[in-house]
Protein backbone atom coordinates (compact mmCIF):
# COMPACT_ATOMS: atom_id res chain seq x y z
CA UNK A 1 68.27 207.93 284.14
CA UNK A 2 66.49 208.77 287.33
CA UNK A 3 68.17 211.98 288.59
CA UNK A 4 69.60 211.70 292.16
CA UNK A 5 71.20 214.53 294.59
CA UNK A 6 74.67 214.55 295.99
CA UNK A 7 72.65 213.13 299.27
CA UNK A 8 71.64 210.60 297.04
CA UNK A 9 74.62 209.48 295.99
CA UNK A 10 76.42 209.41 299.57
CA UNK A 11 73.23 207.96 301.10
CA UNK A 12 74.19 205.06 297.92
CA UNK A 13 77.78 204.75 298.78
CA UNK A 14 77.13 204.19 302.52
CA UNK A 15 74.80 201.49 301.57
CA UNK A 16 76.92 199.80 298.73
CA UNK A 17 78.75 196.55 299.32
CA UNK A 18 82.91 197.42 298.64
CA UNK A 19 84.07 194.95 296.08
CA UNK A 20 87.86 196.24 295.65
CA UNK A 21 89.71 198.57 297.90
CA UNK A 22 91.67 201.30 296.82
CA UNK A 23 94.86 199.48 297.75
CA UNK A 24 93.63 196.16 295.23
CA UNK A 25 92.59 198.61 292.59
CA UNK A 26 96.30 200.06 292.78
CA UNK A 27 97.77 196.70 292.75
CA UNK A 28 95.57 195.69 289.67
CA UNK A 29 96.26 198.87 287.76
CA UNK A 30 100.16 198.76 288.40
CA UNK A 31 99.98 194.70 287.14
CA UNK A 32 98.07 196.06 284.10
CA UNK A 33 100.56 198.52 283.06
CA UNK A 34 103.52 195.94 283.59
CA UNK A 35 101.97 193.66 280.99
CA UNK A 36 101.33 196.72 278.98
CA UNK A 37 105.07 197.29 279.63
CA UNK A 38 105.84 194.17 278.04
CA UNK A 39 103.43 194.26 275.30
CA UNK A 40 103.86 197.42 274.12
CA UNK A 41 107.20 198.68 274.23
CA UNK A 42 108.70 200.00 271.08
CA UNK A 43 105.47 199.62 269.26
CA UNK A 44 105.14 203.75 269.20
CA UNK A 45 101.80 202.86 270.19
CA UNK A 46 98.72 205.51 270.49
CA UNK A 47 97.33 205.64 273.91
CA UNK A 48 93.03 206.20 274.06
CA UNK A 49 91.39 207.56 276.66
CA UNK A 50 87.85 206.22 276.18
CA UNK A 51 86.05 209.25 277.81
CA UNK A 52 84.62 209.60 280.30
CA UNK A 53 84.72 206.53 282.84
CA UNK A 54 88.22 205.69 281.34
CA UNK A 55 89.23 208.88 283.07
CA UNK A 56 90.51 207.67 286.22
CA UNK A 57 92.17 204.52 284.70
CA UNK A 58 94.00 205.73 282.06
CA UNK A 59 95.30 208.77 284.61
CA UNK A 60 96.72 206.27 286.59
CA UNK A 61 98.24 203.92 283.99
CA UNK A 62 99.66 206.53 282.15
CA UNK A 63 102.37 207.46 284.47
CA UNK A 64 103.58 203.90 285.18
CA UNK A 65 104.07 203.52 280.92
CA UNK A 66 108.54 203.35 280.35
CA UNK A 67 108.39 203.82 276.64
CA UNK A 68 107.46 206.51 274.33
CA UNK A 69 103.89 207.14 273.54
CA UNK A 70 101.21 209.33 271.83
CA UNK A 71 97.92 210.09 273.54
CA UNK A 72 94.63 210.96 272.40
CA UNK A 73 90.80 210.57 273.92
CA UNK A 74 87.33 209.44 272.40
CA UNK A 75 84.11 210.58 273.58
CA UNK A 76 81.34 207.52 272.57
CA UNK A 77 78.41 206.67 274.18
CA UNK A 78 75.48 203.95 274.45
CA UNK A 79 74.06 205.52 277.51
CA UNK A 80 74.19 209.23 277.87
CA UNK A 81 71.83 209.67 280.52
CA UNK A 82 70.24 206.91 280.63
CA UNK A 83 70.35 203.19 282.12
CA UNK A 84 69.85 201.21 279.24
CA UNK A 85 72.42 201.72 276.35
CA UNK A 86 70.90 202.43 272.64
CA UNK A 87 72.70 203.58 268.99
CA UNK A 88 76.84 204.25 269.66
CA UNK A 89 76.40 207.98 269.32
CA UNK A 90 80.43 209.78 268.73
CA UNK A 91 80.62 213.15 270.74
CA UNK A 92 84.34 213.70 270.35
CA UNK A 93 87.12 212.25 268.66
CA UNK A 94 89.39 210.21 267.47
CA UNK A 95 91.65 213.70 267.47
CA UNK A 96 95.31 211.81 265.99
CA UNK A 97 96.04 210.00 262.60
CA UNK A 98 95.90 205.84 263.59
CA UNK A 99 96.88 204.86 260.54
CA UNK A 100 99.36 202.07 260.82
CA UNK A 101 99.41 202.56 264.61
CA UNK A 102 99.42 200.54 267.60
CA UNK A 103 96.02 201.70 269.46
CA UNK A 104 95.88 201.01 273.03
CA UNK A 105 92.20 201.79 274.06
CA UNK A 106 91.93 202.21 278.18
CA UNK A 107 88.63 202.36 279.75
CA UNK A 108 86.78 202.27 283.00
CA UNK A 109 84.80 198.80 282.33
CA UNK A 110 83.59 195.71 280.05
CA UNK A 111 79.91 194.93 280.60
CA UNK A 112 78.02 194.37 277.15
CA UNK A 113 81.31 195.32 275.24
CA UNK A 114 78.79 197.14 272.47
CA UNK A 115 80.90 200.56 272.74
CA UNK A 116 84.15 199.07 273.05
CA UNK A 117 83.53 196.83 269.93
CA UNK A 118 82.32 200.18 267.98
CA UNK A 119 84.80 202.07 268.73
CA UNK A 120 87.40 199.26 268.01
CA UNK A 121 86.13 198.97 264.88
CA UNK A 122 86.17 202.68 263.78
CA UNK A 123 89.99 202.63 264.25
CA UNK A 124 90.54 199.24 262.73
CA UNK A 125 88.64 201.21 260.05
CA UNK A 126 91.12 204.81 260.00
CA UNK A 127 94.29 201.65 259.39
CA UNK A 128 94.83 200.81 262.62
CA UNK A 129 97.78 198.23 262.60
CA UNK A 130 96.53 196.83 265.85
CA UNK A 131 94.27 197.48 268.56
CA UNK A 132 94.67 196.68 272.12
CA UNK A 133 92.16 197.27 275.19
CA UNK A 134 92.63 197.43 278.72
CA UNK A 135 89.73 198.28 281.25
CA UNK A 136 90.28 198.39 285.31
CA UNK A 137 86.86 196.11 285.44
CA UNK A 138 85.64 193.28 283.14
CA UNK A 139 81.95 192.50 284.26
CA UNK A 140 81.02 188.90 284.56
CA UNK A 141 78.13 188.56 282.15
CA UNK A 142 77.10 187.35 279.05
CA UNK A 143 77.55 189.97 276.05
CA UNK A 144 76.07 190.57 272.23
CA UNK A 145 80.04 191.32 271.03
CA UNK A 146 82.70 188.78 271.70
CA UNK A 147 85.11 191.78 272.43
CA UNK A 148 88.62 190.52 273.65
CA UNK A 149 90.75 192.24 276.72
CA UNK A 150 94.38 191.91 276.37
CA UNK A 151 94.83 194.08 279.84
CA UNK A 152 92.24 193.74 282.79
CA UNK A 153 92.50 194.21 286.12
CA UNK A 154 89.48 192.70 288.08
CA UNK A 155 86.52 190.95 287.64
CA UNK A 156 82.86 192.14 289.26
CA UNK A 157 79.43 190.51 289.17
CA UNK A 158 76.99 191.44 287.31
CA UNK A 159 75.59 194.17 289.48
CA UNK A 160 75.69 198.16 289.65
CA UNK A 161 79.16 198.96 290.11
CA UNK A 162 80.78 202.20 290.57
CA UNK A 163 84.03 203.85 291.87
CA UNK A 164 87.12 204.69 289.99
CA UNK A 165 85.99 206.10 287.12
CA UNK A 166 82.86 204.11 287.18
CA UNK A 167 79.41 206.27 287.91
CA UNK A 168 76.35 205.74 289.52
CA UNK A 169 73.49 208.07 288.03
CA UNK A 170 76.56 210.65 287.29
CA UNK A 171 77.72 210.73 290.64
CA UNK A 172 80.83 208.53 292.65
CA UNK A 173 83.41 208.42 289.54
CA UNK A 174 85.55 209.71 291.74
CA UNK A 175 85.43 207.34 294.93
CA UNK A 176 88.46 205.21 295.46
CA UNK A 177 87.95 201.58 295.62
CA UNK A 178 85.27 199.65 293.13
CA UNK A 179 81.50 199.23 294.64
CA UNK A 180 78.26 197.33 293.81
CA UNK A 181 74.79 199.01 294.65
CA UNK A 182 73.54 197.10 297.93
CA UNK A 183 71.26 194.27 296.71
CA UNK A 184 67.69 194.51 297.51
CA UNK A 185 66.85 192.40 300.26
């Protein structure tokens, strides 16, 4: 990944085209966790924290959850500091038993689906009973793994986006609102 600066990263934001605000990410993360609501209840399910874009997503579902639940947090990547995405490589976790469990997997975004699908498969592989995934963006693009999202909350183009949770070059995960790198012109 190129390094950038902090200066870099503002000068980036100021440029970038706002796809979401803040209020429509709100709105599409309190819809998700109403049909989580209604999915999940009395399942006892095991709540996943796919580290580290899922971060902001899963902080924000989390509280709006009615029913009993477990938590826990995986750390895979494709990307580490790069652009491109290579071998799934497992820095941390799974941390909790799944073993005839409901797993509800909550992450940032869907674009090739390679790291969801791996790490859906290494808990259908502990004895997951089921596995659910929810991510705040699903990116419109065509991907390698057919990997299905029972919870999303908005759809993007196929572009450089960033914001809640969401980085660009390790920077912006924290800016409110979802936003796509400003398109060459």
């Amino acid at each position: 990944m190129n390094p950038i600066n902090a200066q870099q990263a503002q000068q980036v934001l100021q440029q970038a085209d706002r796809l979401y605000s803040p209020d429509q990410v709100e709105t599409a993360l309190a819809d998700m966790a109403s049909r989580i609501n209604q999915s999940l209840a009395g399942t006892d399910p095991l709540v996943v924290c796919v580290m580290t874009g899922g971060v902001v997503p899963f902080g924000r579902i989390l509280p709006l959850l009615n029913f009993p639940l477990q938590i826990d947090y995986v750390h895979a990547t494709r990307y580490g500091k790069k652009l491109q995405g290579g071998q799934l490589q497992w820095l941390s976790g799974p941390h909790q038993d799944a073993r005839g469990r409901v797993v509800l997997l909550i992450d940032d975004i869907l674009d090739e689906g390679t790291t969801l699908a791996g790490i859906e498969a290494r808990y259908r592989a502990a004895g997951a009973r089921e596995v659910y995934k929810a991510v705040l963006v699903v990116k419109n693009r065509a991907r390698e793994h057919d990997v299905k999202i029972e919870f999303a909350g908005l759809d993007v183009p196929d572009r450089y986006v960033f914001g809640c949770g969401m980085d660009y070059k390790g920077y912006l995960r924290n800016t409110p609102g979802v936003y796509a790198e400003a398109e060459s012109s």
